[in-house]
C-alpha atoms as a PDB file:
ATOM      1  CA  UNK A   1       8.842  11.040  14.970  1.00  0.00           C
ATOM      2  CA  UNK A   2       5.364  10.543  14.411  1.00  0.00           C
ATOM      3  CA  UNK A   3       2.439   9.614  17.025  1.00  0.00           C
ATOM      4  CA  UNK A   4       0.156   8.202  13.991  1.00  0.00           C
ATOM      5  CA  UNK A   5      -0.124   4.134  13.658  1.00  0.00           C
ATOM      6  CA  UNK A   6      -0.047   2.435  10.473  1.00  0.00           C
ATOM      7  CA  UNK A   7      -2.451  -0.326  12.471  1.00  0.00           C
ATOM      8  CA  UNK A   8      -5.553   1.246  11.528  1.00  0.00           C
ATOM      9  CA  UNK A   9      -5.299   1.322   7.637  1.00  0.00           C
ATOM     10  CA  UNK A  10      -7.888   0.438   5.734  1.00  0.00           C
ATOM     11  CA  UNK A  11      -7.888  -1.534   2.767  1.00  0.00           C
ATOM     12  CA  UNK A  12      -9.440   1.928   0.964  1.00  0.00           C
ATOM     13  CA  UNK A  13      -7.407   4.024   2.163  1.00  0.00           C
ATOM     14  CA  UNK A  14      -3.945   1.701   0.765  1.00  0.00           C
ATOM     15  CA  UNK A  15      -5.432   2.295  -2.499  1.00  0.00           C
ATOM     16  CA  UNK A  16      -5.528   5.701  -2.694  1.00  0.00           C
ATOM     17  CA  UNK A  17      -2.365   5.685  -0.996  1.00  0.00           C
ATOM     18  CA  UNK A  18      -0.721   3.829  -4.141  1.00  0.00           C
ATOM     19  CA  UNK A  19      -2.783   5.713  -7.135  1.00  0.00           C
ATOM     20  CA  UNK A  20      -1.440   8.959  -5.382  1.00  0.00           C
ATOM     21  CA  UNK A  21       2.418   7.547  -5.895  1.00  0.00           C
ATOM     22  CA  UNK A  22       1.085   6.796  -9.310  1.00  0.00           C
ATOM     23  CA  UNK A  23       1.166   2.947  -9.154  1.00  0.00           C
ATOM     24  CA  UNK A  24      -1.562   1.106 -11.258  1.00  0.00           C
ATOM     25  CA  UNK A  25      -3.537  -2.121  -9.968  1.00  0.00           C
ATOM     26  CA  UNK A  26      -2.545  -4.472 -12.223  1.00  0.00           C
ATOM     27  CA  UNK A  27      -5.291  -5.961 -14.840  1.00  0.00           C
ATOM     28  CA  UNK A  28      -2.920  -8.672 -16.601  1.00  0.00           C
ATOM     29  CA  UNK A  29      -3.362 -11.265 -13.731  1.00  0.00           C
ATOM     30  CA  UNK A  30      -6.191 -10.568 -10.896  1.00  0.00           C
ATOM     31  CA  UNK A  31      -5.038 -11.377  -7.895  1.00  0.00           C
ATOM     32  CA  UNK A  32      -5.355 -14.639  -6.004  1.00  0.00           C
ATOM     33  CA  UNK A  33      -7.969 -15.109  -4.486  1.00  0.00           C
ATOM     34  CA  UNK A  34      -8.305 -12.110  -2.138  1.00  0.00           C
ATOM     35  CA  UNK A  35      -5.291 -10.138  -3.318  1.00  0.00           C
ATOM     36  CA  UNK A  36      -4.698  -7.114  -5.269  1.00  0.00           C
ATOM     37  CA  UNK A  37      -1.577  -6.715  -7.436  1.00  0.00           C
ATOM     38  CA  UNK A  38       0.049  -3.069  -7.985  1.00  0.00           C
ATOM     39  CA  UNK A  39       2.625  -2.663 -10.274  1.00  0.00           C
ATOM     40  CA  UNK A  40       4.878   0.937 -11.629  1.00  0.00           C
ATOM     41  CA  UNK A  41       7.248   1.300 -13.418  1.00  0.00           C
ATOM     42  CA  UNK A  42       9.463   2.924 -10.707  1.00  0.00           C
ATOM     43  CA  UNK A  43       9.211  -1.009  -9.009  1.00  0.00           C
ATOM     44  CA  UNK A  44      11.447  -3.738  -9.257  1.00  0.00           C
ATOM     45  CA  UNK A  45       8.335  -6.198  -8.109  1.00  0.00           C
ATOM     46  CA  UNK A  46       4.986  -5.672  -7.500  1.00  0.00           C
ATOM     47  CA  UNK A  47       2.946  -4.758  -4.506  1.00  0.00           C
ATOM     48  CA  UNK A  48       0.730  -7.364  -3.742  1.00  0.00           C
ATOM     49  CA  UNK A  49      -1.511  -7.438  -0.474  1.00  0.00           C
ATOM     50  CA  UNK A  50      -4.430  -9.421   0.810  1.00  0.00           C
ATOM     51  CA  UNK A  51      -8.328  -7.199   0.705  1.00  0.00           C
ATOM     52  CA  UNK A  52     -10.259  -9.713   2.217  1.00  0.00           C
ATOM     53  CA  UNK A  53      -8.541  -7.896   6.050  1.00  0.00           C
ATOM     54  CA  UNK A  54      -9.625  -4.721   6.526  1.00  0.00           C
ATOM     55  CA  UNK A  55      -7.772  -3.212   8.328  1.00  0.00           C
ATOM     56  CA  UNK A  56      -4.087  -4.037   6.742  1.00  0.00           C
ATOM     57  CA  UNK A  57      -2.478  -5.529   9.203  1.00  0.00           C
ATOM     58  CA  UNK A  58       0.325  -3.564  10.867  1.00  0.00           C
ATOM     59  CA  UNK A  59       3.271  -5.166   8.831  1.00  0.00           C
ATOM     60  CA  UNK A  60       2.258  -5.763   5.597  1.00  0.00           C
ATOM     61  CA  UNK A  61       2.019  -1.900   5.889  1.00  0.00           C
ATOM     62  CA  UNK A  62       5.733  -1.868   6.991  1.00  0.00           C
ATOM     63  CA  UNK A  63       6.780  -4.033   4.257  1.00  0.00           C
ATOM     64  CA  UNK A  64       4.712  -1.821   1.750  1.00  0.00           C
ATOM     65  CA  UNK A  65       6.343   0.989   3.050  1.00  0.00           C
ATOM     66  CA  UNK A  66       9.651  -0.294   3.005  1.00  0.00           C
ATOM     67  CA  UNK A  67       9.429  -1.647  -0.460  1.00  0.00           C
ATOM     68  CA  UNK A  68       8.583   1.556  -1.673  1.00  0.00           C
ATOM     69  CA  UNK A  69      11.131   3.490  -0.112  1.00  0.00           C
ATOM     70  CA  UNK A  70       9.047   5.421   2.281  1.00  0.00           C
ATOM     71  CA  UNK A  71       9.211   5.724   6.163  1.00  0.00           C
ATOM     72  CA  UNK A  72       5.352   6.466   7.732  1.00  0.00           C
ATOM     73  CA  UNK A  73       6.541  10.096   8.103  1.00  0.00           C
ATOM     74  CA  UNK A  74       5.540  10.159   4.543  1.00  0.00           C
ATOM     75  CA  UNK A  75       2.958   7.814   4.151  1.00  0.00           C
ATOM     76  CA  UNK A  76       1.109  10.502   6.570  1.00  0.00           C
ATOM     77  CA  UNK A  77       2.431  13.522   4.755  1.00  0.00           C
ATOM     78  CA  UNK A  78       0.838  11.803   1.331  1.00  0.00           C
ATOM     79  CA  UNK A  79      -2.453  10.964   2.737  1.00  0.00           C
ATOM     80  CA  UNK A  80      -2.779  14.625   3.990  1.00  0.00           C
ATOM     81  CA  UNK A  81      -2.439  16.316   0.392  1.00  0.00           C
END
């Protein structure tokens, strides 16, 4: 089990997170507004999450996570390499 938090992510950090699982921000439609849209081809739907809250809030992290296939034991292991 792992002592890290995912509550301290920042929005920098989320990116490199998803270019290191190989996922591209998508250029077809910019966002809304504040949001950033991530799409692979490994997804059934893309990522989308807000940039203008730094840090990502605790959940959206979960659901990112989640969506993905991932637990944070990973997400941690990733961010290391």
């Amino acid at each position: 089990m792992s002592t890290q938090k995912l509550s301290n992510i920042s929005v920098e950090e989320l990116r490199r997170f998803l270019l290191k699982l190989g996922l591209n921000q998508s250029t077809q439609s910019k966002g809304r507004g504040g949001h950033e849209k991530w799409t692979g081809k490994q997804l059934t739907r893309p990522i989308i999450f807000q940039t203008h809250i730094d840090p990502v809030p605790e959940f959206i992290m979960k659901q990112i996570l989640r969506h993905l296939g991932l637990s944070k034991d990973d997400f941690f292991k990733l961010m290391k390499k």
